[in-house]
Protein backbone atom coordinates (compact mmCIF):
# COMPACT_ATOMS: atom_id res chain seq x y z
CA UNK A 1 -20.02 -14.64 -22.42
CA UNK A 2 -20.20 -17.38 -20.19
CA UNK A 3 -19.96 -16.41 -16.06
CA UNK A 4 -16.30 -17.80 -15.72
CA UNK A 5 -15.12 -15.51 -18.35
CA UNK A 6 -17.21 -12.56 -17.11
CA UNK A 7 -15.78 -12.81 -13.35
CA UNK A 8 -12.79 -12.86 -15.15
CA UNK A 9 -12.77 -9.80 -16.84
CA UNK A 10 -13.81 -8.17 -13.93
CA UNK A 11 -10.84 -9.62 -12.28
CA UNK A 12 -8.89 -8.33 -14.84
CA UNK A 13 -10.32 -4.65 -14.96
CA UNK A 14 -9.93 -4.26 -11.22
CA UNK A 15 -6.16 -5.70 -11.29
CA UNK A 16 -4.46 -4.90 -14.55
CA UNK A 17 -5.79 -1.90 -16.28
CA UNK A 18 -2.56 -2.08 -19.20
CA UNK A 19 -3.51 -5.77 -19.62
CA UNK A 20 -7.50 -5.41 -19.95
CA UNK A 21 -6.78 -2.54 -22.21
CA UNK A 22 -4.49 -4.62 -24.43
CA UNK A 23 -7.37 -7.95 -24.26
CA UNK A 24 -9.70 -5.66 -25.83
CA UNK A 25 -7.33 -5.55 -29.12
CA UNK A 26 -8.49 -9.77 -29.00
CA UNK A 27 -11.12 -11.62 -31.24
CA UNK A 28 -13.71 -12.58 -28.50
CA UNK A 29 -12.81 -16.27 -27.80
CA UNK A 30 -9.07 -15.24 -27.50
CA UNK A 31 -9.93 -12.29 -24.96
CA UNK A 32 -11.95 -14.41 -22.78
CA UNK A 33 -9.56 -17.39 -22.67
CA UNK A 34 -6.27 -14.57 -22.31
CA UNK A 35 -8.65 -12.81 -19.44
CA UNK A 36 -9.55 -16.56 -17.43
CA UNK A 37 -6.21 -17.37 -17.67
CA UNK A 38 -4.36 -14.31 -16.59
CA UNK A 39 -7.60 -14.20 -14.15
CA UNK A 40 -5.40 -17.30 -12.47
CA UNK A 41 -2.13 -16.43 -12.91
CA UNK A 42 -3.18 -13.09 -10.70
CA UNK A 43 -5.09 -15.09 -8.37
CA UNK A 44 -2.06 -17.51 -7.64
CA UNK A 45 0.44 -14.96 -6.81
CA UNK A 46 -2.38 -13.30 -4.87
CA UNK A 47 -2.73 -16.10 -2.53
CA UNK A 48 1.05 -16.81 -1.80
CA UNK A 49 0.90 -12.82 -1.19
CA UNK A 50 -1.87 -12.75 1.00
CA UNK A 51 -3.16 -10.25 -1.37
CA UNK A 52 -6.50 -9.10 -2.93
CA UNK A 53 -5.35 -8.03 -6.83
CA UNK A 54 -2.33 -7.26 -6.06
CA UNK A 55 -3.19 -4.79 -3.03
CA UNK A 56 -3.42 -4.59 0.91
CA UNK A 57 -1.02 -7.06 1.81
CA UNK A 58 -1.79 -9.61 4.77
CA UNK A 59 1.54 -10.82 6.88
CA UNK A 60 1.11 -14.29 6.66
CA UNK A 61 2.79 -16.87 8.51
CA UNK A 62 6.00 -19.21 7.00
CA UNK A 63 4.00 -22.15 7.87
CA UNK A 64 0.74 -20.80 6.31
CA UNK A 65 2.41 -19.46 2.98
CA UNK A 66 3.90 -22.80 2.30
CA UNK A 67 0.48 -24.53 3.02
CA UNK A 68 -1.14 -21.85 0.59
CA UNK A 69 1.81 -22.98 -2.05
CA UNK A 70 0.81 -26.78 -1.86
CA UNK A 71 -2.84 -26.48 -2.07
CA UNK A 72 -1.70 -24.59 -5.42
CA UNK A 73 -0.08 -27.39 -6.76
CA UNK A 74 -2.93 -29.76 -5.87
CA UNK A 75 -5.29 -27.39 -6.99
CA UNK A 76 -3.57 -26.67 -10.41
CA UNK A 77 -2.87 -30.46 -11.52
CA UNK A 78 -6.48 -31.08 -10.43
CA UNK A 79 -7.56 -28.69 -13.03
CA UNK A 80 -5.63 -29.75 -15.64
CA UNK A 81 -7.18 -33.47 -15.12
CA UNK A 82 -10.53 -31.94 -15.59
CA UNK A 83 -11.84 -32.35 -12.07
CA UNK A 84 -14.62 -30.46 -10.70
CA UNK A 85 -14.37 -27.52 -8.76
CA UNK A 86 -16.27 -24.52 -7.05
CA UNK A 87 -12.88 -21.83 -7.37
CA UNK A 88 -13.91 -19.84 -9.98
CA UNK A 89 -10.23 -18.68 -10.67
CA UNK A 90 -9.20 -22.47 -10.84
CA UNK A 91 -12.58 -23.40 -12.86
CA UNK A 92 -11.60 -20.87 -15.13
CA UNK A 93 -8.25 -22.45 -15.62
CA UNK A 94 -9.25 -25.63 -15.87
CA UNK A 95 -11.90 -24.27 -18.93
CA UNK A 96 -9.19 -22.89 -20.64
CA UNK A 97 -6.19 -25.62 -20.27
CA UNK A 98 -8.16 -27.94 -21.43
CA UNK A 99 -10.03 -26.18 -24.62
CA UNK A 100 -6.37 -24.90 -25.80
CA UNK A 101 -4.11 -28.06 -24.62
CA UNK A 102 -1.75 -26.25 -22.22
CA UNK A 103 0.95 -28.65 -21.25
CA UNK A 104 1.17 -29.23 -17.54
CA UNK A 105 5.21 -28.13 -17.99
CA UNK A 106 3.93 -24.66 -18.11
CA UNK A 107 1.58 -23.57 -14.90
CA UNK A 108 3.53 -26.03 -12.76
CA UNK A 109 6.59 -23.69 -13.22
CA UNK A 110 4.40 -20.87 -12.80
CA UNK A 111 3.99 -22.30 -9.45
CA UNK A 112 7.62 -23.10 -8.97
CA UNK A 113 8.26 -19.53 -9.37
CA UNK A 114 5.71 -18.70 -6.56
CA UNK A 115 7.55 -21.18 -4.45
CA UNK A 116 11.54 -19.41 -4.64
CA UNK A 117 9.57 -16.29 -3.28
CA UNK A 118 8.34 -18.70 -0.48
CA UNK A 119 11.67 -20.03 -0.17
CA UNK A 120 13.11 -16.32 -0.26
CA UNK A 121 15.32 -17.89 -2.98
CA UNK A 122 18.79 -16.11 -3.26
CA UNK A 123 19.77 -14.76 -7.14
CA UNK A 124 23.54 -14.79 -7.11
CA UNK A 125 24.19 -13.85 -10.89
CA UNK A 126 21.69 -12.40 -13.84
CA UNK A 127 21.18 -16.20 -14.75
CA UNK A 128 19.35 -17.01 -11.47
CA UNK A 129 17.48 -13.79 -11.81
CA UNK A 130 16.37 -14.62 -15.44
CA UNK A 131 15.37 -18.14 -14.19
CA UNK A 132 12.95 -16.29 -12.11
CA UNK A 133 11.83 -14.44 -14.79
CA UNK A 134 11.10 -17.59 -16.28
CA UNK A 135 9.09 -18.58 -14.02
CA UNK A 136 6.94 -16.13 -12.75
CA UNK A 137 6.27 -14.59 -16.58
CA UNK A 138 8.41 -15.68 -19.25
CA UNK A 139 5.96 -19.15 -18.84
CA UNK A 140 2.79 -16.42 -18.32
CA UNK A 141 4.25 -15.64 -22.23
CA UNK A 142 4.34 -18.95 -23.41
CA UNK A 143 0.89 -19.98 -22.13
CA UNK A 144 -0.79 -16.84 -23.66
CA UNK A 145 0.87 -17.76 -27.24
CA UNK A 146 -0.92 -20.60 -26.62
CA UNK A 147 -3.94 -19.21 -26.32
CA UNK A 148 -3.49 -17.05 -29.23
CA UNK A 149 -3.01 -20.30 -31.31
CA UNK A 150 0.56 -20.96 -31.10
CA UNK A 151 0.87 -25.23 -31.19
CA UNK A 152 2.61 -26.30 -28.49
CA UNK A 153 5.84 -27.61 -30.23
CA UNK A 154 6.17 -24.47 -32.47
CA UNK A 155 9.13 -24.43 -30.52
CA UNK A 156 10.55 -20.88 -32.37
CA UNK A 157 7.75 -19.20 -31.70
CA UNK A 158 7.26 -19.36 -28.23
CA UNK A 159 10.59 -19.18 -27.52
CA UNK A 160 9.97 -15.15 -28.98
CA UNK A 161 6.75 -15.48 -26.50
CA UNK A 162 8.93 -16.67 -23.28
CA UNK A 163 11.47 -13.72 -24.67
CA UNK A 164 8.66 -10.71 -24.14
CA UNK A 165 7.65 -12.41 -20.90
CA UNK A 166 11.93 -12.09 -19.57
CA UNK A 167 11.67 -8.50 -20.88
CA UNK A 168 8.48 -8.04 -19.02
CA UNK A 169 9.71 -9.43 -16.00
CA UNK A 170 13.36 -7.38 -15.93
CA UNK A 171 11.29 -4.40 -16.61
CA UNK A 172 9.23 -4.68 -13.42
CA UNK A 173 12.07 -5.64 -11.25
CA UNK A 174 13.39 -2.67 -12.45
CA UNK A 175 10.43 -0.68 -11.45
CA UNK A 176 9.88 -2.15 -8.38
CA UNK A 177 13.47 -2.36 -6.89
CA UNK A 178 12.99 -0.38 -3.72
CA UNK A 179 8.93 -1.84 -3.25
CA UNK A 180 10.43 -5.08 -3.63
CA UNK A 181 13.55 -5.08 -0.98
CA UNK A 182 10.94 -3.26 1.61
CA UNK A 183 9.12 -6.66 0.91
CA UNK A 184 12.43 -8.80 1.84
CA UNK A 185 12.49 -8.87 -1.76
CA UNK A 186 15.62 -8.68 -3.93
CA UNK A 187 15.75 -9.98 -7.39
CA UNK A 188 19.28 -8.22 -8.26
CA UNK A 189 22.05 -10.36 -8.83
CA UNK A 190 23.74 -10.28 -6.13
CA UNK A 191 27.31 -10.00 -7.67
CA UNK A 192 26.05 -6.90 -9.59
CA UNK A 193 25.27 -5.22 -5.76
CA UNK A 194 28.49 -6.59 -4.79
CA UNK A 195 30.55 -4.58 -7.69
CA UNK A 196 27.90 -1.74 -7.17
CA UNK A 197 29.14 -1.74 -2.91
CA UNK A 198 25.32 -2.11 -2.23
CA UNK A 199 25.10 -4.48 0.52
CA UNK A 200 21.25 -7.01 0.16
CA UNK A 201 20.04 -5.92 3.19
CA UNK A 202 20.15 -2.10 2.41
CA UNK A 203 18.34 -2.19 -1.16
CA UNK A 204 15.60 0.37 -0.02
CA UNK A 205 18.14 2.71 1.69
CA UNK A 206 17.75 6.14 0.03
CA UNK A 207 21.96 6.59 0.78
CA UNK A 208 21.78 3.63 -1.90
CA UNK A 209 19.41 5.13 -4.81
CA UNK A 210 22.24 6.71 -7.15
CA UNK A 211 23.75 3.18 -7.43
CA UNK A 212 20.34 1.38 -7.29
CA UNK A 213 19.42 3.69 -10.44
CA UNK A 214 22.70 1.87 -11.90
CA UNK A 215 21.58 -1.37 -11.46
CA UNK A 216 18.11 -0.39 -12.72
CA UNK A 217 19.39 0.69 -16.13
CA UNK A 218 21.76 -2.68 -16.27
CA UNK A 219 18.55 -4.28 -15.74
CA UNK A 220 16.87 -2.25 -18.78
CA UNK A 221 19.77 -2.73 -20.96
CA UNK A 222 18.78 -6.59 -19.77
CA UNK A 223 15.27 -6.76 -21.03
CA UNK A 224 16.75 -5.18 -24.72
CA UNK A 225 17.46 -8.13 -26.52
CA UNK A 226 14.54 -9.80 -25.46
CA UNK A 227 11.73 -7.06 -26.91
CA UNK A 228 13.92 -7.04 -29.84
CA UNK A 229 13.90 -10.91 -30.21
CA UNK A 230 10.55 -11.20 -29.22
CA UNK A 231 9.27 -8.99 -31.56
CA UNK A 232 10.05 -11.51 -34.29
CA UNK A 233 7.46 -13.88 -32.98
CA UNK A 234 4.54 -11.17 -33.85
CA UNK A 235 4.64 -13.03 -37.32
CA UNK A 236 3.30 -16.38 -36.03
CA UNK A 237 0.18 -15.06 -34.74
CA UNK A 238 -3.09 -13.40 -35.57
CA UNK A 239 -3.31 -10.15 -36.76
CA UNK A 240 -5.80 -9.04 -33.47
CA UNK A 241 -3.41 -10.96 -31.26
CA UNK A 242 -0.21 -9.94 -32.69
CA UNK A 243 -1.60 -6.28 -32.62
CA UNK A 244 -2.64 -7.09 -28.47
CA UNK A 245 1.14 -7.73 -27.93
CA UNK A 246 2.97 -5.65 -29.60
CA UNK A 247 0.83 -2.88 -27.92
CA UNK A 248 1.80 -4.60 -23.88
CA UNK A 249 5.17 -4.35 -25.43
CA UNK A 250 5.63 -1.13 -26.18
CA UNK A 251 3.77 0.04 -23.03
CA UNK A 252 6.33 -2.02 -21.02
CA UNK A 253 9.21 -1.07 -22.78
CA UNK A 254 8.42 2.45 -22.47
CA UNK A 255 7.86 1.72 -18.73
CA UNK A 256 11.96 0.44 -18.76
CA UNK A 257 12.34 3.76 -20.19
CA UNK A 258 11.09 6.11 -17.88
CA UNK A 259 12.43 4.08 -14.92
CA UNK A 260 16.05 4.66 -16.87
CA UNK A 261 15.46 8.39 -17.53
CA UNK A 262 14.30 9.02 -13.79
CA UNK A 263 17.73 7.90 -11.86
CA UNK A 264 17.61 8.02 -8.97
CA UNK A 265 13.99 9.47 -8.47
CA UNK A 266 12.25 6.56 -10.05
CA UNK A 267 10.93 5.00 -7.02
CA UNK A 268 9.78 8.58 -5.47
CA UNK A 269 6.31 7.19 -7.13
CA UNK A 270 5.75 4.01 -9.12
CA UNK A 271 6.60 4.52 -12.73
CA UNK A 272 3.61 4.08 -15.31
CA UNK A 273 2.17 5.11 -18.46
CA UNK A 274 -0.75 7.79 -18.91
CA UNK A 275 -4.07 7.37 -21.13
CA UNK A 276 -2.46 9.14 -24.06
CA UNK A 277 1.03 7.18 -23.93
CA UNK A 278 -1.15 4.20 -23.98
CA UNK A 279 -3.09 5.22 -26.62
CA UNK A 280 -0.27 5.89 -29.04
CA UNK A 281 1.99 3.15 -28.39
CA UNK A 282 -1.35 0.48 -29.10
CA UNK A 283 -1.45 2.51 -32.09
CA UNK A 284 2.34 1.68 -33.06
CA UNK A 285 1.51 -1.75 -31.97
CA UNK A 286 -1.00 -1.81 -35.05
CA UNK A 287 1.77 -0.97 -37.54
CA UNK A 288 4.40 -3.60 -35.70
CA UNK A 289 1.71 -5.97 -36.23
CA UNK A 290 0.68 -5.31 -39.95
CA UNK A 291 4.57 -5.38 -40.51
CA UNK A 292 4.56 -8.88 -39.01
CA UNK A 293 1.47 -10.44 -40.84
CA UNK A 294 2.90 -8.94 -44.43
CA UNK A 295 6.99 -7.40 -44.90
CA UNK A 296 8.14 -9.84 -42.06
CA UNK A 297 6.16 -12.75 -42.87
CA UNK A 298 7.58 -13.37 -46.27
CA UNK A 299 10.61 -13.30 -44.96
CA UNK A 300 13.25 -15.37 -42.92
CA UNK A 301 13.51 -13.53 -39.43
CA UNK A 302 16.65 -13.19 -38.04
CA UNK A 303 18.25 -16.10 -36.48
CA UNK A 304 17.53 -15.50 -32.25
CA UNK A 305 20.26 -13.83 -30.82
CA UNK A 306 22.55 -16.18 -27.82
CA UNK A 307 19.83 -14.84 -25.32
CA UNK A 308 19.47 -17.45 -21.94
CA UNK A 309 16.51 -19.73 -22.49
CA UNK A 310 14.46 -22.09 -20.98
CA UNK A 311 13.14 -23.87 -24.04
């Protein structure tokens, strides 16, 4: 293991515990080049947060956020024209952009997404909230895929890959509601508050939770479609890899789930998954991923539902 991919890993273990568990499922190359690459996705958002992996937040000024956001644009397309640098986290990158041909398309709208939070971007209807989703982890999707082998104009299949990452995405919002809006933070359409008589600037306001938990399970009922569509990808990758993402899938899906079946309690304390529920659901990810490399791979999957889509 080469010292990139070992700070990475580290990175990684320290920062997302469901995602290092579900790298492990990877052949060895794969892992490494899913771990350096996540390894930057985390450390972006970090920096525009004025985080350290994803914790103890710094208040950072307007003018210092949006200087943060440009050096990441300068930063990223100098690592994906192979230039030098001394950033492990954008070193990393650059390693693994260039060994698996990552169009540029893709981590410069991981950076767009970065910048509507800078901009405090405004989501008036589910579309604008699923554009987000787009970019801050439906891409995330699309990249990994890559990784995992998927060519870059095997258009079908990481359309299913961009699907999980929307799911992913509604999921968390979903979760994190209230943590969110405390953050001057609100991802909910803003015509589904309207109808729900939640006004933006009182998200967080316990008075609000019963209809918040509303909007929570519209948001579940959301991310639906997308596991289900996304599932239907598993087929067009390796077994390891296919078995590594059907197991993130059903521990986020399961995450939706709880968040639904807690109402209005689900942001007493953040909703997760224990060892156990981990455990079995990366075991039903095996079976959902022999099912894709044999029954569904002989077969014609279904045609992808009308979902919204960026590619």
């Amino acid at each position: 293991m080469t010292d990139l991919a070992a700070t990475s890993r580290e990175t990684i273990q320290k920062g997302s515990q469901s995602f290092a568990a579900a790298a492990a499922l990877f052949d060895p190359q794969t892992r490494a080049d899913a771990e350096m690459l996540y390894a930057w996705c985390r450390h972006c958002d970090d920096v525009i947060d004025g985080q350290t992996l994803g914790h103890d937040r710094e208040m950072l000024e307007q003018a210092d956020v949006e200087q943060r956001l440009m050096a990441l644009y300068a930063q990223t397309r100098a690592a994906l024209a192979g230039d030098p640098t001394d950033d492990p986290a954008f070193a990393a990158f650059r390693e693994v952009a260039l060994r698996r041909a990552i169009p540029e398309r893709y981590p410069i709208d991981l950076i767009d997404g970065f910048a509507m939070d800078v901009e405090g971007r405004r989501y008036e209807t589910i579309e604008d909230t699923l554009d987000y989703c787009w970019h801050v982890a439906g891409v995330v999707g699309v990249m990994m895929a890559i990784v995992m082998g998927v060519k870059p104009d095997d258009l079908a299949t990481l359309r299913r890959a961009q699907d999980l990452g929307l799911a992913f995405q509604l999921t968390n919002i979903a979760r994190d509601i209230v943590e969110d809006a405390l953050n001057d933070r609100v991802y909910l359409p803003a015509d589904w508050l309207a109808a729900a008589g939640v006004p933006e600037h009182a998200v967080a306001d316990p008075a609000h939770r019963a209809a918040i938990a509303g909007l929570a399970r519209r948001l579940v009922d959301a991310a639906e479609p997308y596991y289900a569509s996304a599932r239907w990808g598993l087929r067009g990758l390796p077994v390891r890899s296919a078995w590594a993402v059907a197991a993130a899938r059903g521990v986020y899906r399961e995450i939706g789930v709880k968040v639904v079946a807690r109402g209005a309690a689900a942001w007493d304390q953040r909703v997760s998954t224990s060892t156990a529920e981990k455990l079995g659901l990366a075991l039903g990810g095996g079976l959902m991923a022999l099912r894709g490399a044999t029954l569904d791979r002989w077969r014609d999957p279904p045609a992808r539902p009308a979902l919204w889509s960026k590619i």
